[in-house]
PDB file of N, CA and C in Angstrom:
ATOM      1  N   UNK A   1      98.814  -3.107 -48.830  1.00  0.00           N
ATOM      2  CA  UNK A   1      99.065  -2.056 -49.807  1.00  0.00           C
ATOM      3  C   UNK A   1     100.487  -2.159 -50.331  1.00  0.00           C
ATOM      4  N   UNK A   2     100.827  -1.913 -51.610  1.00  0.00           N
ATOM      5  CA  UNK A   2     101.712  -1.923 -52.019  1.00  0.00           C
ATOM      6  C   UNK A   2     102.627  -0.602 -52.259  1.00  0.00           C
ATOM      7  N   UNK A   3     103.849  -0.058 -52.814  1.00  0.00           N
ATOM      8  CA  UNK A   3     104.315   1.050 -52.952  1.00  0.00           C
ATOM      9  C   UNK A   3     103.553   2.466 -53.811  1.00  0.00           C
ATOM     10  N   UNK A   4     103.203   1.351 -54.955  1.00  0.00           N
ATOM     11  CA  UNK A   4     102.447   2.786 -55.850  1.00  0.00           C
ATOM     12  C   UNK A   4     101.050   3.153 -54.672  1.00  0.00           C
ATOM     13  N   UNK A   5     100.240   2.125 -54.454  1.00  0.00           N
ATOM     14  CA  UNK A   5      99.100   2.385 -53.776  1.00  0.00           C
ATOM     15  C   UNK A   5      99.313   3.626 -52.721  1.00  0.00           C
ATOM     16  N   UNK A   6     100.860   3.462 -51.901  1.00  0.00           N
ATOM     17  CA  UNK A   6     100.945   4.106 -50.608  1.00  0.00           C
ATOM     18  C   UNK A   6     101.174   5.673 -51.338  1.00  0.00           C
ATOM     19  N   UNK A   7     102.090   5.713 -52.644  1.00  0.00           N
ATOM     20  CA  UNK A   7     102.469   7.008 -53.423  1.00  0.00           C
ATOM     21  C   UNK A   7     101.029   7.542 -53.912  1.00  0.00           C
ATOM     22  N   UNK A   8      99.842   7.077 -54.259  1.00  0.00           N
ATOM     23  CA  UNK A   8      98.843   7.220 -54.931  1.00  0.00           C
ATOM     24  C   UNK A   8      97.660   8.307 -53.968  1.00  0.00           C
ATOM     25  N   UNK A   9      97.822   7.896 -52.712  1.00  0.00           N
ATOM     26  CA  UNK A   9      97.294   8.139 -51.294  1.00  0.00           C
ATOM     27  C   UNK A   9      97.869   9.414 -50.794  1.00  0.00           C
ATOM     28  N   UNK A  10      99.437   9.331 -50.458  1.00  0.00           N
ATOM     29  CA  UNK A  10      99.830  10.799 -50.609  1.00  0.00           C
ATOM     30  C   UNK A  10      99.717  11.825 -51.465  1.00  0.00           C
ATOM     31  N   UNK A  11      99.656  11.485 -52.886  1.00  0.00           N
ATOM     32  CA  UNK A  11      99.263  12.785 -53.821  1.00  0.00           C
ATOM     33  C   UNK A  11      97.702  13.040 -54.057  1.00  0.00           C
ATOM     34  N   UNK A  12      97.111  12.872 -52.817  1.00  0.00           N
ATOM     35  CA  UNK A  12      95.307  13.523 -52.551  1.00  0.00           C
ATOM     36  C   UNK A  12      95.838  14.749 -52.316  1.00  0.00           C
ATOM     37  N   UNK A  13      95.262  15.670 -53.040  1.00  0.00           N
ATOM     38  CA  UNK A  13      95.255  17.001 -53.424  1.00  0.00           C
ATOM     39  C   UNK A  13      94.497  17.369 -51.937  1.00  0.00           C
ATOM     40  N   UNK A  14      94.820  18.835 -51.261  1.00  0.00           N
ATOM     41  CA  UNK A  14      95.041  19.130 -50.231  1.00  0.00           C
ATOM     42  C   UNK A  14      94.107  20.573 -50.599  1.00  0.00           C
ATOM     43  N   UNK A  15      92.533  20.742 -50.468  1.00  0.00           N
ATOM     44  CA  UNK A  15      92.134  22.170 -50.975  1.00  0.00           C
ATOM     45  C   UNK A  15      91.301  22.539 -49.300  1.00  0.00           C
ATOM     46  N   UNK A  16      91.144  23.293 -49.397  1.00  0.00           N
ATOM     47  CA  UNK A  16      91.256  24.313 -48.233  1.00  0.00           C
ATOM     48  C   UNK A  16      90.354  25.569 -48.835  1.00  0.00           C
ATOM     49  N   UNK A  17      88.861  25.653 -47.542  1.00  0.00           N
ATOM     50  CA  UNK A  17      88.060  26.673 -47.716  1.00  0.00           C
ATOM     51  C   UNK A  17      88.511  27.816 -47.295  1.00  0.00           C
ATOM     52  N   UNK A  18      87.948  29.001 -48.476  1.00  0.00           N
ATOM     53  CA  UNK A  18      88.425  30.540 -47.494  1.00  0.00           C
ATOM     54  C   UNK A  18      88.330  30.871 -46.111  1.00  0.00           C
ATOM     55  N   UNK A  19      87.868  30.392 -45.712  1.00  0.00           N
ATOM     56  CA  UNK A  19      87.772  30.921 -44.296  1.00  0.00           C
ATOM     57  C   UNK A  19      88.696  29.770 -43.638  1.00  0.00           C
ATOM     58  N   UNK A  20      89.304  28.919 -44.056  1.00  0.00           N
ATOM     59  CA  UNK A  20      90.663  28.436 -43.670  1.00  0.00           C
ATOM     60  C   UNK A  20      91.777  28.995 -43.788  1.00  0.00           C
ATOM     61  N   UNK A  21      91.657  29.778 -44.323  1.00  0.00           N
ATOM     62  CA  UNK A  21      92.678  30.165 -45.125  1.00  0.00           C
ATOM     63  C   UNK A  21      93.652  31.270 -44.270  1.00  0.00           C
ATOM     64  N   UNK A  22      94.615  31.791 -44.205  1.00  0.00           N
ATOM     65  CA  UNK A  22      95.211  32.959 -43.589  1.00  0.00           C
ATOM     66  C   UNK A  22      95.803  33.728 -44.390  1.00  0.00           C
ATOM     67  N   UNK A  23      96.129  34.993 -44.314  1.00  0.00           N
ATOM     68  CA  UNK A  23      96.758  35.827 -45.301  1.00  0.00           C
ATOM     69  C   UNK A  23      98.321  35.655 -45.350  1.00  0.00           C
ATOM     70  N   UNK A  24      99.212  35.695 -45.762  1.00  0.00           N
ATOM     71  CA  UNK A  24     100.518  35.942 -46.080  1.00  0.00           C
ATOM     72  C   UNK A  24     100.939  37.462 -45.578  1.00  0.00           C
ATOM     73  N   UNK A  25     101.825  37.485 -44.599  1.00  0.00           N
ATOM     74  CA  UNK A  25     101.870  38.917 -44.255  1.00  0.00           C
ATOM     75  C   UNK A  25     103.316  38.922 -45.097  1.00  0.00           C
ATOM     76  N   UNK A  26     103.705  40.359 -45.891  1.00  0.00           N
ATOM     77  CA  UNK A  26     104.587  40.221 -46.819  1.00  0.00           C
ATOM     78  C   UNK A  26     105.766  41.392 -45.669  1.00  0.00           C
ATOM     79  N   UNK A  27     106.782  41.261 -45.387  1.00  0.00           N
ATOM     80  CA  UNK A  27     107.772  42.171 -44.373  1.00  0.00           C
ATOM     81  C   UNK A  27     108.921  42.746 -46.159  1.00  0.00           C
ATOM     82  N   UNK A  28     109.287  44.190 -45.726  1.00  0.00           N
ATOM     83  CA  UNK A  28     110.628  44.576 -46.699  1.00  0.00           C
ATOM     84  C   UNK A  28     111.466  45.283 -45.549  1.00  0.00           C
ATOM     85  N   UNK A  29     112.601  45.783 -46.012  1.00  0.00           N
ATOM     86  CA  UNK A  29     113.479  46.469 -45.498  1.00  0.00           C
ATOM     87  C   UNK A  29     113.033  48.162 -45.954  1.00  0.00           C
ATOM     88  N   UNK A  30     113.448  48.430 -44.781  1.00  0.00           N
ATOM     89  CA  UNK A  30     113.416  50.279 -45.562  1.00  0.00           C
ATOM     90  C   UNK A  30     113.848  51.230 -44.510  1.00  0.00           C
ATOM     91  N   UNK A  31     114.442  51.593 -44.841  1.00  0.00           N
ATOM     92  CA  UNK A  31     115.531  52.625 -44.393  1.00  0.00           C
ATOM     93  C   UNK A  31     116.764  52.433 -43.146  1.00  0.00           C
ATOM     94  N   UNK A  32     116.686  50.701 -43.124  1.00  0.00           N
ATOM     95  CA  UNK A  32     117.945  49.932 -42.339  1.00  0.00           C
ATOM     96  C   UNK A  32     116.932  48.776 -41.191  1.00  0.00           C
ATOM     97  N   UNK A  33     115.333  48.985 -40.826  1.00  0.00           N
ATOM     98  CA  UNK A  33     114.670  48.129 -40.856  1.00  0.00           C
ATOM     99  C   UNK A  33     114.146  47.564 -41.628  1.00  0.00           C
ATOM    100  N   UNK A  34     112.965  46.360 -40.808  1.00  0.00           N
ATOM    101  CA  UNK A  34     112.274  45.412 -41.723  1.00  0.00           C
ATOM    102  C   UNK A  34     110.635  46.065 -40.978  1.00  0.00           C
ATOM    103  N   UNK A  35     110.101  45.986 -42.504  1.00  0.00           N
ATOM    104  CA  UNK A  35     108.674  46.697 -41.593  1.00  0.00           C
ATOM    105  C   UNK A  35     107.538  45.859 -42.472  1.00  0.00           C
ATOM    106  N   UNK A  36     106.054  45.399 -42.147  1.00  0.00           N
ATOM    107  CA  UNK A  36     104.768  44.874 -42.899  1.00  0.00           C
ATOM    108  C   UNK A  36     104.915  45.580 -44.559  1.00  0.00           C
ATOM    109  N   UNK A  37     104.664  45.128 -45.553  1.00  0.00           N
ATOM    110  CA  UNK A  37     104.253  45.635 -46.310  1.00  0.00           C
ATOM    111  C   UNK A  37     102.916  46.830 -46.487  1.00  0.00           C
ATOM    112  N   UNK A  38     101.695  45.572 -45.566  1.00  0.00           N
ATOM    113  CA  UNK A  38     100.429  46.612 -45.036  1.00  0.00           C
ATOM    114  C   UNK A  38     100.368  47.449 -44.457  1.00  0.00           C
ATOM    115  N   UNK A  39     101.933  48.317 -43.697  1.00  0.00           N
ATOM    116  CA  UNK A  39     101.479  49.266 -42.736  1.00  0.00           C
ATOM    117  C   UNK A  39     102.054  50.432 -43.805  1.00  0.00           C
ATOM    118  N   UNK A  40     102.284  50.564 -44.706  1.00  0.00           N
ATOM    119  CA  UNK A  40     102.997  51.424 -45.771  1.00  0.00           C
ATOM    120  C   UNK A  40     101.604  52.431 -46.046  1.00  0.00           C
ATOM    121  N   UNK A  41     102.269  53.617 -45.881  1.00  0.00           N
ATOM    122  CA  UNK A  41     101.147  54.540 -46.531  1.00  0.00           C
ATOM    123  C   UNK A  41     100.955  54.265 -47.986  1.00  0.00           C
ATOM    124  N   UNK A  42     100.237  55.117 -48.795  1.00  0.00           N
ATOM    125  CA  UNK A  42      99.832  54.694 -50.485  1.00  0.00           C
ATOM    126  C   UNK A  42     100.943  54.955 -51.335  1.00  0.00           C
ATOM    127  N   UNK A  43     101.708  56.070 -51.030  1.00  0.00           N
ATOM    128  CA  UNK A  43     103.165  56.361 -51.672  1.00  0.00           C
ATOM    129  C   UNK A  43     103.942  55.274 -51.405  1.00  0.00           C
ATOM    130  N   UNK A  44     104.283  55.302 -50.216  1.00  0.00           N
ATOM    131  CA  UNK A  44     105.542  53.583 -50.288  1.00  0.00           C
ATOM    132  C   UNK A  44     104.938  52.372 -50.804  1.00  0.00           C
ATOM    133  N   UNK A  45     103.682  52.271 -51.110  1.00  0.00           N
ATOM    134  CA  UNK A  45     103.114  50.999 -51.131  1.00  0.00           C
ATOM    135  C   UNK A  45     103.291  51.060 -53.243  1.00  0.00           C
ATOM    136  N   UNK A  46     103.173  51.984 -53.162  1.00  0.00           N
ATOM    137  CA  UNK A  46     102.905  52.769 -54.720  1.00  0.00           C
ATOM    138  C   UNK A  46     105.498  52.368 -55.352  1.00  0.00           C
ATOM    139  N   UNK A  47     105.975  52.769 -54.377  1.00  0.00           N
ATOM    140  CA  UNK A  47     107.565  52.914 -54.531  1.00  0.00           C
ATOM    141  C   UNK A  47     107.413  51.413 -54.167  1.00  0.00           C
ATOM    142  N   UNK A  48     106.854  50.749 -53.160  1.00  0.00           N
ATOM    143  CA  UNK A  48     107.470  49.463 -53.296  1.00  0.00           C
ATOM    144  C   UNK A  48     107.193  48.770 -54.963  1.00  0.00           C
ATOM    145  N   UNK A  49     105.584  49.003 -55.369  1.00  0.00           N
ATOM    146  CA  UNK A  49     105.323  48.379 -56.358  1.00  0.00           C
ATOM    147  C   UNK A  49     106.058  48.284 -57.716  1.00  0.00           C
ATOM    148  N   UNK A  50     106.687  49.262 -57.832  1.00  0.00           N
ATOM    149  CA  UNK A  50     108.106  49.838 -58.571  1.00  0.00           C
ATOM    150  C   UNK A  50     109.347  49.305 -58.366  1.00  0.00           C
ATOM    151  N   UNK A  51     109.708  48.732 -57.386  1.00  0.00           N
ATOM    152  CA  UNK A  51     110.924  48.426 -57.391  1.00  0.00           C
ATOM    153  C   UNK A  51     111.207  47.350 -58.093  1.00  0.00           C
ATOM    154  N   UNK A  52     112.526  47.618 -58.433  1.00  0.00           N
ATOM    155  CA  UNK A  52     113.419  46.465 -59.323  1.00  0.00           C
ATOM    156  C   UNK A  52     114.192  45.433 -59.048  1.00  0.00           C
ATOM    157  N   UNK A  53     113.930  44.140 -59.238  1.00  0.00           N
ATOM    158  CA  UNK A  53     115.412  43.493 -58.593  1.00  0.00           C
ATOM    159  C   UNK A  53     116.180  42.901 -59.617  1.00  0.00           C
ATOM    160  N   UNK A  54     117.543  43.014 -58.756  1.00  0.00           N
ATOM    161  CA  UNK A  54     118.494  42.552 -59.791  1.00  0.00           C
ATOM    162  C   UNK A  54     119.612  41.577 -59.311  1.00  0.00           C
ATOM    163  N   UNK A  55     120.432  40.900 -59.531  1.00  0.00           N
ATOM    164  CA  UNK A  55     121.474  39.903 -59.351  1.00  0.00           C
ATOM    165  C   UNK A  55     122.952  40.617 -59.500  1.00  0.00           C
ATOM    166  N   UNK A  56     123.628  41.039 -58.629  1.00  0.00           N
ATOM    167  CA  UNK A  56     124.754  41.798 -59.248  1.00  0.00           C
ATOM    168  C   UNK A  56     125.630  40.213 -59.395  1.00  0.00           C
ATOM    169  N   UNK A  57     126.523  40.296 -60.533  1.00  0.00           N
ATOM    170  CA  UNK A  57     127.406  39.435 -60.866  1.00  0.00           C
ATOM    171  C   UNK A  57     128.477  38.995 -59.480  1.00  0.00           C
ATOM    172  N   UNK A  58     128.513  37.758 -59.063  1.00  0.00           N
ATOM    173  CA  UNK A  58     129.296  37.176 -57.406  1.00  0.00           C
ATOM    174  C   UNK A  58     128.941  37.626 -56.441  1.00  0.00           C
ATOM    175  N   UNK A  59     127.497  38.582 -56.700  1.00  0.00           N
ATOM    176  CA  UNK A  59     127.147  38.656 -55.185  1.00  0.00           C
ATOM    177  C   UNK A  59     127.810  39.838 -54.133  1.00  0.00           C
ATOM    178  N   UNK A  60     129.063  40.180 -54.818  1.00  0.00           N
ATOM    179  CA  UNK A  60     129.819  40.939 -54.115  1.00  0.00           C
ATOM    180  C   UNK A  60     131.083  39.867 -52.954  1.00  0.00           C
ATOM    181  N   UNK A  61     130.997  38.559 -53.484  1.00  0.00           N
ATOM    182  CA  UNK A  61     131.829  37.582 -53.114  1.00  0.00           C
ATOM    183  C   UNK A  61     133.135  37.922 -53.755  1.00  0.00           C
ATOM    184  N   UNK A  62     134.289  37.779 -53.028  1.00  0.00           N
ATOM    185  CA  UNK A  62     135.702  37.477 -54.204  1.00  0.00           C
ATOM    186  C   UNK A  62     135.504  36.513 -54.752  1.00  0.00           C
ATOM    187  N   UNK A  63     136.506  36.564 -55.776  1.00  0.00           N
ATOM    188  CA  UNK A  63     136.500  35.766 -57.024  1.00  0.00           C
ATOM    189  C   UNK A  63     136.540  34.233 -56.714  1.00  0.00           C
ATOM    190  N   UNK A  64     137.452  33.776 -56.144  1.00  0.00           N
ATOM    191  CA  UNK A  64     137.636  32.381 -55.775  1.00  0.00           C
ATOM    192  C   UNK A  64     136.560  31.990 -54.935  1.00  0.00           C
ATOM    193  N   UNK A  65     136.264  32.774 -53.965  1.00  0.00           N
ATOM    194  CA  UNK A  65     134.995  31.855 -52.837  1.00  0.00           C
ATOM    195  C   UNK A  65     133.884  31.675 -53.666  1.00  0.00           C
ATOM    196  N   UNK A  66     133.558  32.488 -55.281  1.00  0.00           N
ATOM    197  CA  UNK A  66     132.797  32.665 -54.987  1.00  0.00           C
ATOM    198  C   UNK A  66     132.817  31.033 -56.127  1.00  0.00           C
ATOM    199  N   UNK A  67     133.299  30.708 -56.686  1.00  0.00           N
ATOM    200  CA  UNK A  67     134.438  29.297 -57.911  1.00  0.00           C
ATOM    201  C   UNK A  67     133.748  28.623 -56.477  1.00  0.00           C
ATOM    202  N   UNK A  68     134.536  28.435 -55.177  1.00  0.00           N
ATOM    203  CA  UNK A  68     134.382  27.420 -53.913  1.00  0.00           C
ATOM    204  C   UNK A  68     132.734  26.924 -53.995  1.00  0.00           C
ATOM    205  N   UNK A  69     132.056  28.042 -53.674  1.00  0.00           N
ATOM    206  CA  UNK A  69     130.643  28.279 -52.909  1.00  0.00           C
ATOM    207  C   UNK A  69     129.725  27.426 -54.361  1.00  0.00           C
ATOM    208  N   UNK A  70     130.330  28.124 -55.684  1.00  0.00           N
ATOM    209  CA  UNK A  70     129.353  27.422 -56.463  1.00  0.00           C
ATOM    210  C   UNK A  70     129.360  25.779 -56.674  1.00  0.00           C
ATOM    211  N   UNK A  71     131.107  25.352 -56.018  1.00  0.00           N
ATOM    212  CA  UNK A  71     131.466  24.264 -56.452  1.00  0.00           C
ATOM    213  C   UNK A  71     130.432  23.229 -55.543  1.00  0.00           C
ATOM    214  N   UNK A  72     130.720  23.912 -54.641  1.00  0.00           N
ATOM    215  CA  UNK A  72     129.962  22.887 -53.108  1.00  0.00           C
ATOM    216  C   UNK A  72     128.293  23.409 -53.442  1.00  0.00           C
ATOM    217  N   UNK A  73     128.148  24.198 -54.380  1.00  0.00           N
ATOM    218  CA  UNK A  73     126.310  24.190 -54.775  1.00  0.00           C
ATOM    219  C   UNK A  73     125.685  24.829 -53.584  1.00  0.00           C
ATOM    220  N   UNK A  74     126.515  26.228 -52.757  1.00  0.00           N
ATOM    221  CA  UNK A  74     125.448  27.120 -52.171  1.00  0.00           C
ATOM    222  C   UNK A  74     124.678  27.935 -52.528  1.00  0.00           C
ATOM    223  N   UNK A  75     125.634  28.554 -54.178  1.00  0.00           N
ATOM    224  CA  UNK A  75     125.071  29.751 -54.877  1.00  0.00           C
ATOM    225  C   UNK A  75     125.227  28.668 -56.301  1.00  0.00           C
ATOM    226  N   UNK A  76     124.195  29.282 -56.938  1.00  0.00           N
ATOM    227  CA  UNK A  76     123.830  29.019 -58.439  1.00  0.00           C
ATOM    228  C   UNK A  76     124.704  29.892 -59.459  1.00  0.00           C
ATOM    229  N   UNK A  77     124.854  29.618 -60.736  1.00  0.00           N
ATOM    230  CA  UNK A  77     125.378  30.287 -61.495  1.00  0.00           C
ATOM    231  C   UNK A  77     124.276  30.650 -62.227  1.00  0.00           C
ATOM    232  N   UNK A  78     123.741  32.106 -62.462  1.00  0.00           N
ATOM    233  CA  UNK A  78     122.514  31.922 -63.436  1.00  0.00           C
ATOM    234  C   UNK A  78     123.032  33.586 -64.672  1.00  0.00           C
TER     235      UNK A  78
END
């Protein structure tokens, strides 16, 4: 076998029956813990679905670390 052949072999698509399958358990923070998404009564589940996210400008980094951090490519500039 040659290189493409061996690349050709790895990209066999990988599908998987439902009953293989497992759920994604989703965890948030709330009120200084981390708790299931699923154990939320219908109101928090209803306030999570609402919530907003946002990017505050550096993160709350100082100014220079934050010049450092992007330089060395930990944080993105977006």
């Amino acid at each position: 076998m040659n290189d493409l052949t061996d690349l050709n072999a790895m990209e066999t698509e990988i599908e998987l029956k439902d009953e293989e399958r497992q759920p994604c358990e989703v965890w948030t923070r709330v009120m200084g813990y981390h708790r299931p998404v699923a154990s939320f009564n219908i109101g928090k589940k209803g306030e999570y679905a609402e919530r907003r996210f946002f990017r505050e400008p550096g993160g709350g980094i100082a100014e220079g670390e934050d010049r450092r951090l992007r330089a060395h490519g930990s944080i993105r500039g977006d």
